[in-house]
C-alpha atoms as a PDB file:
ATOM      1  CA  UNK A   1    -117.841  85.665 -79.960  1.00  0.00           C
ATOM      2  CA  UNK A   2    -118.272  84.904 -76.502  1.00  0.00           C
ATOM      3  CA  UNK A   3    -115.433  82.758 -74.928  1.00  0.00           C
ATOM      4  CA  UNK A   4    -114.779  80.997 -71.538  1.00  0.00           C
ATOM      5  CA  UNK A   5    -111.409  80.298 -69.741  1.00  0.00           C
ATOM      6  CA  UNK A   6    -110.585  78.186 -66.926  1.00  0.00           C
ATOM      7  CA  UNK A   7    -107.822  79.178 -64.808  1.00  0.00           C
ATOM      8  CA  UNK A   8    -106.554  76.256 -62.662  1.00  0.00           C
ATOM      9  CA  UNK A   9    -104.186  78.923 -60.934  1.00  0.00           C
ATOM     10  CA  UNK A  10    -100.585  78.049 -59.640  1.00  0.00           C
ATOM     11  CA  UNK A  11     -97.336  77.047 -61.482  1.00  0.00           C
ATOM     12  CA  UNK A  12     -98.681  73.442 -61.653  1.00  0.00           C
ATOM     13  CA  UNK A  13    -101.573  74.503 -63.110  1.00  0.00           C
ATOM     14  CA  UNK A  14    -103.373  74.914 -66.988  1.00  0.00           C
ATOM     15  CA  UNK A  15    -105.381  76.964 -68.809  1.00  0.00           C
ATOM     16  CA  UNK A  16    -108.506  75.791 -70.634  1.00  0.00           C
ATOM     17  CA  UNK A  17    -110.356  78.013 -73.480  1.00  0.00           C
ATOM     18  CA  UNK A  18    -113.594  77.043 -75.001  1.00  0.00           C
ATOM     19  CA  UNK A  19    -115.009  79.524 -77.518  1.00  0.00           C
ATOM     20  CA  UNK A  20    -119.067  79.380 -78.266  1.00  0.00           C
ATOM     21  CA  UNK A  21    -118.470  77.586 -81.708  1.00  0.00           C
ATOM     22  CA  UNK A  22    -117.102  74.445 -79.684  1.00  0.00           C
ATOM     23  CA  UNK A  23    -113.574  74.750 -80.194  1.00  0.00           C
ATOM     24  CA  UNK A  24    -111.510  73.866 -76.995  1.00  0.00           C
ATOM     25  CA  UNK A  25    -107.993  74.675 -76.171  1.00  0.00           C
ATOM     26  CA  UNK A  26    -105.479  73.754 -73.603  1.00  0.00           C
ATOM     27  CA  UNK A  27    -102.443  74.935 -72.512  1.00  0.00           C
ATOM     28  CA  UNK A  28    -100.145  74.348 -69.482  1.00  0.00           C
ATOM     29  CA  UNK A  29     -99.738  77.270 -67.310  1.00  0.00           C
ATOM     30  CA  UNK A  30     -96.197  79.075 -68.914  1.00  0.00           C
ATOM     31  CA  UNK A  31     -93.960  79.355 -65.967  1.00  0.00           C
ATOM     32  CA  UNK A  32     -89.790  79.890 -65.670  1.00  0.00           C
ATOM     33  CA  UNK A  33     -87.526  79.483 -63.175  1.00  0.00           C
ATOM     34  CA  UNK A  34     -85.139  81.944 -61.893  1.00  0.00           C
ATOM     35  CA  UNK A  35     -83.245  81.904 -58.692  1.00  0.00           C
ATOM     36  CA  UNK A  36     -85.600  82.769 -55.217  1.00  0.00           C
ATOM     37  CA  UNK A  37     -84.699  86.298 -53.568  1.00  0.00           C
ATOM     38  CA  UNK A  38     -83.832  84.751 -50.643  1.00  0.00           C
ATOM     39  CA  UNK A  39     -80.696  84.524 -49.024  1.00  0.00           C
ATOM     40  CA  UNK A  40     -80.486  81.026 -49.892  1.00  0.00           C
ATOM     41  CA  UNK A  41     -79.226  78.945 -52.524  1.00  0.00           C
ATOM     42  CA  UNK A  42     -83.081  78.075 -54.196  1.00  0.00           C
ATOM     43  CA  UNK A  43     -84.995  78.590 -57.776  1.00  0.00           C
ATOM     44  CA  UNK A  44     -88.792  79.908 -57.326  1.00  0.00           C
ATOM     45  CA  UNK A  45     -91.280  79.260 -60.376  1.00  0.00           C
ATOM     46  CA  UNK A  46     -92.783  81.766 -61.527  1.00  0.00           C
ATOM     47  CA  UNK A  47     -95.719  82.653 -63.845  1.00  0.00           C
ATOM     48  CA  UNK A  48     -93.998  83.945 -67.363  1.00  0.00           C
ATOM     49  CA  UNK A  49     -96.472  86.887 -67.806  1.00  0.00           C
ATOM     50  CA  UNK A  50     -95.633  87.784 -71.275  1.00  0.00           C
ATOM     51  CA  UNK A  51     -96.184  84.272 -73.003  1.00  0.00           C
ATOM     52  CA  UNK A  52     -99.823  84.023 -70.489  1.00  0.00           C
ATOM     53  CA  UNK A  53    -100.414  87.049 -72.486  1.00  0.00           C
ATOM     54  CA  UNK A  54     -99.288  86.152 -75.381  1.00  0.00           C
ATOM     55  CA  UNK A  55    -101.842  82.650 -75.068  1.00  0.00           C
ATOM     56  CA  UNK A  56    -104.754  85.570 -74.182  1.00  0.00           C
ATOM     57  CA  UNK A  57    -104.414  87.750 -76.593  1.00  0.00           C
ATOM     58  CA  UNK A  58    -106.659  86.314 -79.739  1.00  0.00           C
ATOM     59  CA  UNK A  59    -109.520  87.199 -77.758  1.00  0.00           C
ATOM     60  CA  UNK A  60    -108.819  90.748 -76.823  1.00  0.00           C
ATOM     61  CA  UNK A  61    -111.970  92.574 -77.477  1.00  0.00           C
ATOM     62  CA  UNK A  62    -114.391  89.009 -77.648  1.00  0.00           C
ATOM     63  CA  UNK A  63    -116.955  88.797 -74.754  1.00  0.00           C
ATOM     64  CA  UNK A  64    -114.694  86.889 -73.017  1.00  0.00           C
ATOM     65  CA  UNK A  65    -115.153  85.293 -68.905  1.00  0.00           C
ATOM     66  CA  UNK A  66    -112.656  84.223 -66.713  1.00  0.00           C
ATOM     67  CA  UNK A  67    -112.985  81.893 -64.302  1.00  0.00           C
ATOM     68  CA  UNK A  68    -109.863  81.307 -61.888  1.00  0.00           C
ATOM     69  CA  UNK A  69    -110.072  78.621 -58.942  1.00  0.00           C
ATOM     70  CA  UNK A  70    -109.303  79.805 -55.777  1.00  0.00           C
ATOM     71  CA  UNK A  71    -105.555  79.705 -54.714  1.00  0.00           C
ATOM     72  CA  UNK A  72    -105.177  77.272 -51.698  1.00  0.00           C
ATOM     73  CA  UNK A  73    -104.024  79.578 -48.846  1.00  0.00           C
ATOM     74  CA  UNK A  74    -102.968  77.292 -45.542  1.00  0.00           C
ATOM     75  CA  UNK A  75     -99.814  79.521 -43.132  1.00  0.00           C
ATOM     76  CA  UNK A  76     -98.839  75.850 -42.331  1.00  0.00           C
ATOM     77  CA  UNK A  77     -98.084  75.087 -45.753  1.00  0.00           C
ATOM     78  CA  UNK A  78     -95.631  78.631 -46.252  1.00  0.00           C
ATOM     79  CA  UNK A  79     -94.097  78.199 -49.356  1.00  0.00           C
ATOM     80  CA  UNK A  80     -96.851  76.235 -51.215  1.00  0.00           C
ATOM     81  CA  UNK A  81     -99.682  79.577 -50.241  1.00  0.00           C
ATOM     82  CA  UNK A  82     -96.721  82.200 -50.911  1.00  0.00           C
ATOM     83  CA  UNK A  83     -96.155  80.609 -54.603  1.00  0.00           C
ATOM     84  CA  UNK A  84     -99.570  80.177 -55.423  1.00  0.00           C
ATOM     85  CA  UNK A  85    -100.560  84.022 -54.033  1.00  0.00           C
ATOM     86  CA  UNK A  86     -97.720  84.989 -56.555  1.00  0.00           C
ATOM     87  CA  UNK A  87     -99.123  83.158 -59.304  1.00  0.00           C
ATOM     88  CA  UNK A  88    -102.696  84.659 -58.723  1.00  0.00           C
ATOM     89  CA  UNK A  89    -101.249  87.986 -58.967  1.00  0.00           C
ATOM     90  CA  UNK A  90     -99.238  87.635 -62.044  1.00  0.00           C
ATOM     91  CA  UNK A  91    -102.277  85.743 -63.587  1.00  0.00           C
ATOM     92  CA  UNK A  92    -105.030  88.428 -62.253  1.00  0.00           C
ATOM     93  CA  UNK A  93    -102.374  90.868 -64.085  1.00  0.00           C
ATOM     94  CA  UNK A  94    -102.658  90.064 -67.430  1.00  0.00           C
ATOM     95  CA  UNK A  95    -105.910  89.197 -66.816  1.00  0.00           C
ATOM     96  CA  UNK A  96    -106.989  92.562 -66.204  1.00  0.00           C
ATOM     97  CA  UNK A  97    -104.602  93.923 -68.760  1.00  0.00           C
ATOM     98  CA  UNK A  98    -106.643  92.036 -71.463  1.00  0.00           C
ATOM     99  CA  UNK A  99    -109.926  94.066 -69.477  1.00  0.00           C
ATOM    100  CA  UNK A 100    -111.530  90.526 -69.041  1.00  0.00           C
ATOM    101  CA  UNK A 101    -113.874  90.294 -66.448  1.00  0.00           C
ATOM    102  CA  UNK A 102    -113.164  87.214 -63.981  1.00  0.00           C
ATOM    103  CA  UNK A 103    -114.340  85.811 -60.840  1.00  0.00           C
ATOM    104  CA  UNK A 104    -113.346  83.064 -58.475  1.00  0.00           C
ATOM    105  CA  UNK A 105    -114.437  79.386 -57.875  1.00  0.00           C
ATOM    106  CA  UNK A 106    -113.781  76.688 -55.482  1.00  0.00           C
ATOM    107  CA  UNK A 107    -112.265  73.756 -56.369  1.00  0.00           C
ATOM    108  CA  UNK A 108    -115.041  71.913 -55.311  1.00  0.00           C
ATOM    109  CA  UNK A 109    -117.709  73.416 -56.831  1.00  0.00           C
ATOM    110  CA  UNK A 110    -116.756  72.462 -60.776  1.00  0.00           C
ATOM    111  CA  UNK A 111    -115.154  69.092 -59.680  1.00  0.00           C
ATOM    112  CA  UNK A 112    -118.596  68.235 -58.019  1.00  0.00           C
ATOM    113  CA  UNK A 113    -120.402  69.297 -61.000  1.00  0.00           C
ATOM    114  CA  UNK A 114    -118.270  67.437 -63.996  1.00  0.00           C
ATOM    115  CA  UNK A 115    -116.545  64.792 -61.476  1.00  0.00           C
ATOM    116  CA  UNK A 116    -118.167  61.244 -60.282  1.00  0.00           C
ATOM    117  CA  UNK A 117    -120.025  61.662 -56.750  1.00  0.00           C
ATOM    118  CA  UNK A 118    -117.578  60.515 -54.016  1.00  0.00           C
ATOM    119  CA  UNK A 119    -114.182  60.901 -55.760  1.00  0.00           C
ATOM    120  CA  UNK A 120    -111.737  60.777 -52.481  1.00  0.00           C
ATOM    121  CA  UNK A 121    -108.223  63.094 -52.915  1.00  0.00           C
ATOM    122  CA  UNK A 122    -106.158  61.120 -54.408  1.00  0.00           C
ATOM    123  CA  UNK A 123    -108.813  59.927 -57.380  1.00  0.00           C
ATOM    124  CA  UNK A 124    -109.180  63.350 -58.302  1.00  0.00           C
ATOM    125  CA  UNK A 125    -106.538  64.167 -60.386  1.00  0.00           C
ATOM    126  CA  UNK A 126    -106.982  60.792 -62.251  1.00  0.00           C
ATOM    127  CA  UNK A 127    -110.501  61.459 -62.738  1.00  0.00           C
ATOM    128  CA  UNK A 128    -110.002  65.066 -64.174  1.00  0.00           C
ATOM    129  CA  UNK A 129    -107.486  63.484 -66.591  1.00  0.00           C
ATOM    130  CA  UNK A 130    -110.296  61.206 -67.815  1.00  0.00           C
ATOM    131  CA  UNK A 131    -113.179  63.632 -68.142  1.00  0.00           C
ATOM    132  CA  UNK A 132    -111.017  65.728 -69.811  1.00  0.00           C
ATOM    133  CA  UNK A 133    -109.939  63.358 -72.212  1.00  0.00           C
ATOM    134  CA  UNK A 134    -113.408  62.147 -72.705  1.00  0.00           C
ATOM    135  CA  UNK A 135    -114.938  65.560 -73.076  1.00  0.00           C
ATOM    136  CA  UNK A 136    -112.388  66.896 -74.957  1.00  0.00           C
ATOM    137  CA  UNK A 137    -110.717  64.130 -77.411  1.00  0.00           C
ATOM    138  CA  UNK A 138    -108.842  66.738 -79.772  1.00  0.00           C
ATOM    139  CA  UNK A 139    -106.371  67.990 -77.172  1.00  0.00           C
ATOM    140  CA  UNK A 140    -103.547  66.226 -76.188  1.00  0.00           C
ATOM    141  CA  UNK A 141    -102.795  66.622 -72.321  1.00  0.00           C
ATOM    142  CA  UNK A 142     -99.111  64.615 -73.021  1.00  0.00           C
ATOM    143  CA  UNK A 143     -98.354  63.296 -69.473  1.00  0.00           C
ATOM    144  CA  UNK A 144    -100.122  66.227 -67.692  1.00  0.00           C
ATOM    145  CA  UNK A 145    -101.907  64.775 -64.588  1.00  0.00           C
ATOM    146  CA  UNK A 146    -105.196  66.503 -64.776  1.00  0.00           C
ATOM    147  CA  UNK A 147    -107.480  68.221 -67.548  1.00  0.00           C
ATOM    148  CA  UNK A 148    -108.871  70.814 -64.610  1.00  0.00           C
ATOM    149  CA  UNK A 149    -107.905  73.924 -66.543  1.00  0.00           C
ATOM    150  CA  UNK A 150    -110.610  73.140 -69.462  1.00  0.00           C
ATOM    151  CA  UNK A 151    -113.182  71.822 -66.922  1.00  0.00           C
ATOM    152  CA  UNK A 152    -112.825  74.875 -64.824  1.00  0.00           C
ATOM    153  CA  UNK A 153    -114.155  76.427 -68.326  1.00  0.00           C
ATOM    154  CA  UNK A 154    -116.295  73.990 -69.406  1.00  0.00           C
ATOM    155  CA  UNK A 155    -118.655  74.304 -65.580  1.00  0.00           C
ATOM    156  CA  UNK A 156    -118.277  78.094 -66.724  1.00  0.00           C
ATOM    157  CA  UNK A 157    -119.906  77.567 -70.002  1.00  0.00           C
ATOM    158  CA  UNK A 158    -122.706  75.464 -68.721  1.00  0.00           C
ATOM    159  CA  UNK A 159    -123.345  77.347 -65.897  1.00  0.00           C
ATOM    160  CA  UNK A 160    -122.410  80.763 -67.441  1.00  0.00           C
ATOM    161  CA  UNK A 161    -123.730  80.151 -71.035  1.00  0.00           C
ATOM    162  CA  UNK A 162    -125.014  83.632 -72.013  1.00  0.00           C
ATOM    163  CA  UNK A 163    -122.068  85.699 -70.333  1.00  0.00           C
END
């Protein structure tokens, strides 16, 4: 069965799965929070590995593509690019652990694709939360603010179709 998964990476982010019969799940990105390993008094999110896999591994063995938006990497944003660099990793980990083949998209690639033309910054994350919602009406996104997980794999199975 050939599946598709959108990976809106970071600790903010979800995970979208549509599977060629039409059946769409969504799941936030699993995360926990432990303290930093800095000198500092701080907590760090981080990717929980085992329950990503745990969301993955149905589909061990399917024909099964990845697609994972590009982490946002700015050196004047430090902590923001360091925690999303982490999450890639962890994420590209169990990725390849399930032997899934993935590859990389810009964020505005799929949004210009399943978005409306001329969505400014702040309309975006409203505007995923819609087309999500009206693309998908079975899952329930709770008070998540955007659907771009399962959009991420919805461009990929339009665009990717016959892996």
């Amino acid at each position: 069965m050939k599946i598709w998964i959108g990976i809106d990476n970071g600790v903010s982010g979800s995970i979208g799965i549509i599977k060629e019969t039409g059946e769409a799940l969504w799941f936030k990105t699993p995360t926990k929070s432990e303290l930093s390993y800095t000198k500092a008094k701080q907590n760090v999110t981080r990717i929980e590995g085992n329950l990503l896999y745990d969301i993955f591994k149905p589909y061990i063995g399917e024909q099964v593509s990845v697609l994972i938006e590009r982490p946002m990497v700015n050196p004047m944003y430090f902590k923001s690019t360091l925690s999303a660099v982490r999450a890639l990793e962890a994420t590209l980990i169990v990725v390849e652990m399930c032997k899934f083949s993935y590859s990389y998209i810009d964020s505005k690639e799929w949004q210009r694709a399943l978005l409306p033309e001329g969505c400014q910054k702040e309309e975006l994350k409203p505007a995923s939360l819609q087309i999500g919602q009206r693309l998908f009406p079975t899952i329930e996104f709770g008070k998540f603010p955007d659907a771009d997980g399962i959009l991420i794999a919805e461009w990929a199975r339009r665009k990717f179709g016959n892996i």
